[in-house]
Protein backbone atom coordinates (compact mmCIF):
# COMPACT_ATOMS: atom_id res chain seq x y z
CA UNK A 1 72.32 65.48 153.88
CA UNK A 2 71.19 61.88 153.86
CA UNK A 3 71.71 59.77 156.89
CA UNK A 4 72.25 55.82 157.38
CA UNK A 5 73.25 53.09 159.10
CA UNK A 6 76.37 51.25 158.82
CA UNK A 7 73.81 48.33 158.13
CA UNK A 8 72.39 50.14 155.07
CA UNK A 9 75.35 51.58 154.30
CA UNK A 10 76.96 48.05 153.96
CA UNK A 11 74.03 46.52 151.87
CA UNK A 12 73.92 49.68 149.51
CA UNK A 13 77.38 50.37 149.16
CA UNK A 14 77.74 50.59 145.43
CA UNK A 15 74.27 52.71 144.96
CA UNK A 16 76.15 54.71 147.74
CA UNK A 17 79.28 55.42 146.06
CA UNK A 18 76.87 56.29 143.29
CA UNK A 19 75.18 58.83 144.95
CA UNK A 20 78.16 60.29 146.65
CA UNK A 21 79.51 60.68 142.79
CA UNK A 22 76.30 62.44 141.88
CA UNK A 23 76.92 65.04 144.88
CA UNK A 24 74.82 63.53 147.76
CA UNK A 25 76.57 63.99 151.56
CA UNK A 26 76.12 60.89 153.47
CA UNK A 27 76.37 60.79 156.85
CA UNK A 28 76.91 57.23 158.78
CA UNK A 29 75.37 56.55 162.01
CA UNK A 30 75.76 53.68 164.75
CA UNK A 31 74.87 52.15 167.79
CA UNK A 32 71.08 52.93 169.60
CA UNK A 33 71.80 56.26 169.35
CA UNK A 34 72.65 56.57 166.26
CA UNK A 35 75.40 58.98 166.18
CA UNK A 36 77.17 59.98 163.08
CA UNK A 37 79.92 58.45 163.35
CA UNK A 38 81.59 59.52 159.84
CA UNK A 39 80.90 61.32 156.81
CA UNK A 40 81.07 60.72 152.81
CA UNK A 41 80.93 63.74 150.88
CA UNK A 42 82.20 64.40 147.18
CA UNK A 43 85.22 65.17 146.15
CA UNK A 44 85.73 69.10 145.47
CA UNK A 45 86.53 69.40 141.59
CA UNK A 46 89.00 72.36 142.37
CA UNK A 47 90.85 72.84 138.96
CA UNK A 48 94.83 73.46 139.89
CA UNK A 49 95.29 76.51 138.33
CA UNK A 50 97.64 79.18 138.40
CA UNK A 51 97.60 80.95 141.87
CA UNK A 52 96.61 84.34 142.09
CA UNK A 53 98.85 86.97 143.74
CA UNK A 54 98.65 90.73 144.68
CA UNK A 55 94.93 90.55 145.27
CA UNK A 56 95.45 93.96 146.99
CA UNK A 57 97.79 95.50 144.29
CA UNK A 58 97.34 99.10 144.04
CA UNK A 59 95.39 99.30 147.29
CA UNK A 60 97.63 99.45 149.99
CA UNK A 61 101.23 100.35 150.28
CA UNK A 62 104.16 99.05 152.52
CA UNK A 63 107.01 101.86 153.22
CA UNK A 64 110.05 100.79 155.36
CA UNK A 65 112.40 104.24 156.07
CA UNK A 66 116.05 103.57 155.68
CA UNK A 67 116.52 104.34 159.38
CA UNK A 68 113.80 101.13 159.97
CA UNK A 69 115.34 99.11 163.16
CA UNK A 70 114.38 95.69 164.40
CA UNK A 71 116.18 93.69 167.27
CA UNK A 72 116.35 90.40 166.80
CA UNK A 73 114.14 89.80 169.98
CA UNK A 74 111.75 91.93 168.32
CA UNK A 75 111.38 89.92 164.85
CA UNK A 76 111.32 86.85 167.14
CA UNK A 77 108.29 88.02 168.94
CA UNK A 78 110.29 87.78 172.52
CA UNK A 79 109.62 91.52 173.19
């Protein structure tokens, strides 16, 4: 990960922006001490897709017994 200035990063911003398109992390520092004070990273190219379900199908099994009981404090969490 690259690190700068707010300085630099104000004189280069558009070869910034450029870089953080290409996939560079930038991290921004200020003050003496330089301490990041933010960072610019690219933005994930997640494709919305359809979500996946039943990851586990066929691996586990749920079985509730017709005699299953549940107080209300109890599916609440209070007990």
């Amino acid at each position: 990960m690259k690190t700068m200035s707010v300085g630099e990063f104000k004189t280069h911003f558009s070869e910034v922006v450029e870089q953080i398109k290409d996939g560079e992390e930038i991290a921004v520092t200020y003050g003496k001490k330089k301490e990041v004070i933010g960072y610019f990273v690219p933005k994930l190219n997640k494709e919305k897709g359809k979500r996946t379900l039943g990851l586990l199908d066929g691996k586990a099994d749920v079985l509730f017994k017709d005699d299953f009981k549940i107080t209300e404090e109890e599916f609440l969490g209070f007990a």
